[in-house]
Protein backbone atom coordinates (compact mmCIF):
# COMPACT_ATOMS: atom_id res chain seq x y z
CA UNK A 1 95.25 119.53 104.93
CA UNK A 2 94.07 116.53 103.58
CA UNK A 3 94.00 116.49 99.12
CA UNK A 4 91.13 115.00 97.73
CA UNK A 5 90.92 113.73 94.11
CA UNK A 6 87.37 112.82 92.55
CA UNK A 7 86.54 111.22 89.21
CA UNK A 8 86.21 114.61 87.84
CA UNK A 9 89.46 115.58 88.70
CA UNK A 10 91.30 113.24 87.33
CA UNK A 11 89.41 113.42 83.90
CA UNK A 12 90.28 116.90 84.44
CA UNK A 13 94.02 116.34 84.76
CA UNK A 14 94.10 113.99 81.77
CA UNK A 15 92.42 116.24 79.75
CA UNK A 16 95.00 118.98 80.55
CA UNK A 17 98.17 117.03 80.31
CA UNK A 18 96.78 114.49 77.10
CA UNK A 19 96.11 110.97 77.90
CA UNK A 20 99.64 109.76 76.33
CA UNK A 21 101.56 112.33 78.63
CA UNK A 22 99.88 111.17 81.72
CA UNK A 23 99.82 107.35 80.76
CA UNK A 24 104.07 107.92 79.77
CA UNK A 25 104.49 109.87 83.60
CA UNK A 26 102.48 106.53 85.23
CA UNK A 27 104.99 104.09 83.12
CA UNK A 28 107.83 106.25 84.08
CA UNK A 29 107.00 106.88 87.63
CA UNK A 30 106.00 102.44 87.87
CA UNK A 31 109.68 102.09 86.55
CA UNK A 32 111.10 103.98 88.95
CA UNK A 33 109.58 102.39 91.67
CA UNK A 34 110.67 99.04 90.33
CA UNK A 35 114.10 100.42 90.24
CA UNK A 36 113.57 101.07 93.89
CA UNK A 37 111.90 97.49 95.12
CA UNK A 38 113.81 96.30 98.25
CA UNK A 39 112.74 99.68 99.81
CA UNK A 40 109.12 98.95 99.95
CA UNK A 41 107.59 96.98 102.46
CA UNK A 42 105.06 94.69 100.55
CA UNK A 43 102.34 92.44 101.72
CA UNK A 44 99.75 90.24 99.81
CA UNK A 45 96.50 91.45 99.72
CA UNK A 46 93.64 91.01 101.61
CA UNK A 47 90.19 89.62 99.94
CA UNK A 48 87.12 89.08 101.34
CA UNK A 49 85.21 87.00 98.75
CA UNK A 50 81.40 87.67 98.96
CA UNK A 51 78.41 85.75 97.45
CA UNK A 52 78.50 88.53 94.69
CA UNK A 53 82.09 89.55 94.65
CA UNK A 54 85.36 90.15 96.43
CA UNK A 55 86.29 92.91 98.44
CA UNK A 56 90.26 93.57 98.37
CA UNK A 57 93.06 95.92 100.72
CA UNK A 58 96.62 96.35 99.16
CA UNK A 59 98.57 98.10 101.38
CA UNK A 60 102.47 98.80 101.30
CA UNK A 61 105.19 101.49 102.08
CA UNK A 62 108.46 103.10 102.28
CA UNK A 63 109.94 105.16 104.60
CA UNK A 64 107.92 108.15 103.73
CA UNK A 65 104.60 107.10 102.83
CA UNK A 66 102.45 104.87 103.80
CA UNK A 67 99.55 104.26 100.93
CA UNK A 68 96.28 101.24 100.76
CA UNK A 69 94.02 101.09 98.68
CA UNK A 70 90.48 99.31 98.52
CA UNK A 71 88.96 97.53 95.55
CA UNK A 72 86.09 95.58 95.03
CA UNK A 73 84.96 93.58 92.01
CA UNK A 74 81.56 92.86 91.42
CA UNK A 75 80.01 91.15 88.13
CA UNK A 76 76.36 91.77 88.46
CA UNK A 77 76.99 95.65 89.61
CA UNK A 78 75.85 97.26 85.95
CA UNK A 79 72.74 95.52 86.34
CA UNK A 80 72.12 98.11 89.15
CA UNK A 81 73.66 100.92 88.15
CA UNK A 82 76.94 100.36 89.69
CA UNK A 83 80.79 100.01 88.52
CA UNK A 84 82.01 96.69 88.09
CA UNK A 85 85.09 97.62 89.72
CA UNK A 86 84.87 100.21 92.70
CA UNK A 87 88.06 101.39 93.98
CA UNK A 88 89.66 104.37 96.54
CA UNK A 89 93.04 105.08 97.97
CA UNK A 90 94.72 106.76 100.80
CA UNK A 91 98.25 108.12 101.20
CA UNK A 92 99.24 109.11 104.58
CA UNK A 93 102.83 110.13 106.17
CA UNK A 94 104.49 107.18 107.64
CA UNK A 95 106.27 108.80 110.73
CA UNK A 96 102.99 110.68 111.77
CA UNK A 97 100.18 108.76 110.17
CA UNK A 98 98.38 111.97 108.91
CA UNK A 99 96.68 111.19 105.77
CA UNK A 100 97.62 113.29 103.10
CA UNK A 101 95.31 112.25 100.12
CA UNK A 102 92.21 110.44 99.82
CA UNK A 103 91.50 109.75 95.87
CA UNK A 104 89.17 107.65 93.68
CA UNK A 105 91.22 104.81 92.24
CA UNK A 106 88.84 103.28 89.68
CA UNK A 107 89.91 105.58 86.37
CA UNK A 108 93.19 106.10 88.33
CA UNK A 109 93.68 102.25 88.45
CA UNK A 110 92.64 101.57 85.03
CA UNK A 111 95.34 104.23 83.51
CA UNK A 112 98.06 102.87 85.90
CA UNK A 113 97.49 99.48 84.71
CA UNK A 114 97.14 100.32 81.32
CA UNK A 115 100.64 102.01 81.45
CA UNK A 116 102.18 98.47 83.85
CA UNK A 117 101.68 96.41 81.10
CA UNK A 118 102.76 98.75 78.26
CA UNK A 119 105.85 99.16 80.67
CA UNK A 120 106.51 95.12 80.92
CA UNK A 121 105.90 94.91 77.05
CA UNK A 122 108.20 97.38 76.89
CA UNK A 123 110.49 95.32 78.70
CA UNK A 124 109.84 92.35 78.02
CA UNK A 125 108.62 91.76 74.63
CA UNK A 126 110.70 91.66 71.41
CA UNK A 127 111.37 94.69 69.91
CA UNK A 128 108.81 96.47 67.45
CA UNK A 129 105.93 94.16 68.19
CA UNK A 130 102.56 94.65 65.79
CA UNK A 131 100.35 93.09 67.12
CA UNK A 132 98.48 92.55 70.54
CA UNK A 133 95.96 89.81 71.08
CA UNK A 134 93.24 90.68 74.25
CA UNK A 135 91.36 87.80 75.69
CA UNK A 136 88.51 89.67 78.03
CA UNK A 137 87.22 92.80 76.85
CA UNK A 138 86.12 94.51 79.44
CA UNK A 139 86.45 98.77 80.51
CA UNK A 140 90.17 97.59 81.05
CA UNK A 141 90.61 96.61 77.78
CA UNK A 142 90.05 99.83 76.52
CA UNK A 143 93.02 101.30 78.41
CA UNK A 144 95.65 98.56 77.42
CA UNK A 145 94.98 99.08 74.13
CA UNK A 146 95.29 103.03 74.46
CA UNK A 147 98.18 102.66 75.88
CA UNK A 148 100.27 99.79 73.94
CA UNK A 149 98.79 102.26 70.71
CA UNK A 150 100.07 105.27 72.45
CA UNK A 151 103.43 104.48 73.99
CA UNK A 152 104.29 101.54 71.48
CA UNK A 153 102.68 101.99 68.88
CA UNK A 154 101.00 98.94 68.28
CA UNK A 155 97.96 99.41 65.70
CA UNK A 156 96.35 96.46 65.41
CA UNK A 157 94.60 94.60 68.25
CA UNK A 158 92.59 90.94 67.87
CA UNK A 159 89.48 91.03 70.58
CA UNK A 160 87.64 87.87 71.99
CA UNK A 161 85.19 88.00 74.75
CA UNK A 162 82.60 85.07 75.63
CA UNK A 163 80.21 88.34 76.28
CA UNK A 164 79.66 89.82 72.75
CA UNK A 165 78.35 92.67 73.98
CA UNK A 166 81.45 93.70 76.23
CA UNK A 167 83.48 93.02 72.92
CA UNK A 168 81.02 95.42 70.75
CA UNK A 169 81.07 97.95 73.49
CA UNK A 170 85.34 98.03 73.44
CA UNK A 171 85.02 98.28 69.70
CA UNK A 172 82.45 100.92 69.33
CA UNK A 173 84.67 103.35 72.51
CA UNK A 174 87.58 102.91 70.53
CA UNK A 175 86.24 103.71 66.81
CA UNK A 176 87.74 107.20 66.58
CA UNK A 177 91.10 106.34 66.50
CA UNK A 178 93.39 105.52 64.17
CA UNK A 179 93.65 101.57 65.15
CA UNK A 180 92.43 98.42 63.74
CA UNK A 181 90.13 96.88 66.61
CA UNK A 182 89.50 93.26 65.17
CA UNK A 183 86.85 91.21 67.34
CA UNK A 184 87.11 87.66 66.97
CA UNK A 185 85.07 84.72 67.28
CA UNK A 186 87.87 82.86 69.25
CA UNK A 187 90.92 82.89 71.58
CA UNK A 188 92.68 80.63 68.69
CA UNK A 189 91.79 83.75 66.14
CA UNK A 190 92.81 86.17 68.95
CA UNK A 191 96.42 84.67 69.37
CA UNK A 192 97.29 84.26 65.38
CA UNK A 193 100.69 86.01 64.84
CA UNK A 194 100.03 87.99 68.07
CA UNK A 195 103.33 89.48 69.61
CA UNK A 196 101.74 90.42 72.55
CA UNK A 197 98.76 88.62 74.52
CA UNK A 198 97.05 89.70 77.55
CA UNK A 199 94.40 87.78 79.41
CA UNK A 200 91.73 90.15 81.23
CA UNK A 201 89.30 87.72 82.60
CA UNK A 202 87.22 88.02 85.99
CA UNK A 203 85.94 84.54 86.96
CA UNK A 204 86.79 83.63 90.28
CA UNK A 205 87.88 80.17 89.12
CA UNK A 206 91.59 78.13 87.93
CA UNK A 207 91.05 78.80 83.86
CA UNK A 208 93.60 77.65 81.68
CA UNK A 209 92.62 79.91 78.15
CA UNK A 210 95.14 78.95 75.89
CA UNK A 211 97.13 75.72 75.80
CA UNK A 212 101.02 75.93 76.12
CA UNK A 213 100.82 74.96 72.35
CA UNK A 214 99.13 77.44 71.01
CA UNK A 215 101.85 80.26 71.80
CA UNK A 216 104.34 80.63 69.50
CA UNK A 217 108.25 81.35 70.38
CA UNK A 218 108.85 85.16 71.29
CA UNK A 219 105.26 86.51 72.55
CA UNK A 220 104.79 88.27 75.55
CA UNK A 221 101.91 87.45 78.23
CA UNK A 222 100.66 90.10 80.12
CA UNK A 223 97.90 88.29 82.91
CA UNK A 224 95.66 91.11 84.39
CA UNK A 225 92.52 88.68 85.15
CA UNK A 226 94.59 86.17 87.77
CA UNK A 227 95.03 88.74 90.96
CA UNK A 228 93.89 86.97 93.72
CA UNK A 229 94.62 83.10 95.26
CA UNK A 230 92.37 80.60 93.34
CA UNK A 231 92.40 82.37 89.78
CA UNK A 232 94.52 81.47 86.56
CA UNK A 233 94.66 81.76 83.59
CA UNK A 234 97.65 80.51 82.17
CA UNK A 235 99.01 76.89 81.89
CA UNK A 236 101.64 76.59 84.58
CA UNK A 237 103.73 74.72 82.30
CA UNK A 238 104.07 78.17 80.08
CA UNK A 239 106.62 79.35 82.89
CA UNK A 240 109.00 76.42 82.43
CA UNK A 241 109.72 77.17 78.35
């Protein structure tokens, strides 16, 4: 019998368990499965880029499961009454190929990525860091800053958008918790004394946001926006400090 998850059911599931339990079991489960890298067979992913948008398969497995999932990204989709970002997954059993679960990935994707980057800051970054800078304020901001509040306990986070109305929106969702949301009129305000940055931008171009300058010894990068060949947007020359 095949599972199905829906939208609904995973809001359902999150409001059972309490967003910071289920965001800690994605960051512990993503660890695990780090811990566990050679045994997955991994491929890049496939995009289709469209006039509007790019269409994208990730597949990969183990020797149990087999699991792909299908995104798409598409900037004017609000304008008619669609998700930006459109996303499902299957699992299936690797030996037989039976699918086992079929489930919405868009809310699924945004909490697992939320909980990947509080996992690498958790890693990565020094200890007790204050501070998170967010260049791209889109739906996913939302959940990185839920989670690096929740599972780090980071309180104050310095917003820049070129859309001011994305970077309104973030600040009005997040208003009833207990977190300074500071929207700023640049990246150079974003970064200042910023432990952590992360860079959520969508263009489908080579951006370089920040210059290698402008980042200070000790911070952390997380880069969401630069998933596919043909986007950046970091200065290569960050990776050789």
């Amino acid at each position: 019998m095949v599972r199905i998850l829906s939208v609904e059911d995973i809001k359902r599931i999150v409001a059972k368990e309490g967003l910071q339990a289920i965001l800690q079991q994605l960051l512990d489960q993503q660890l695990a499965d780090f811990k566990r890298w050679n045994d997955f067979s991994k491929s890049s992913r496939h995009a289709t880029h469209g006039h509007n948008g790019v269409i994208e398969l990730m597949p990969i497995h183990d020797r149990k499961y087999y699991a792909l999932k299908y995104a798409s990204d598409h900037q004017d989709n609000p304008s008619k009454n669609q998700f930006t970002v459109i996303a499902q997954g299957i699992l299936s059993d690797i030996e037989t190929g039976a699918p086992l679960l079929i489930s919405e990935m868009s809310l699924l994707t945004a909490l697992r990525t939320g909980a990947l980057s509080a996992l690498a800051s958790q890693l990565l970054a020094n200890p007790n860091p204050t501070i998170m800078a967010l260049i791209g304020t889109g739906a996913q901001a939302e959940f990185q800053i839920l989670a690096h509040h929740l599972l780090l306990g980071i309180n104050r986070f310095q917003c820049f958008d070129t859309d001011p109305e994305a970077l309104e929106k973030c600040c009005n969702n997040l208003q009833n918790y207990e977190i300074d949301i500071i929207p700023c009129k640049s990246i150079t305000q974003a970064l200042d004394q910023a432990n952590i940055i992360t860079t959520m931008t969508s263009t489908n171009q080579k951006h370089i946001l920040f210059d290698v300058e402008q980042v200070h010894a000790g911070v952390h990068i997380n880069a969401l926006g630069a998933d596919t060949i043909g986007k950046t947007e970091l200065d290569p020359h960050l990776l050789t400090l």
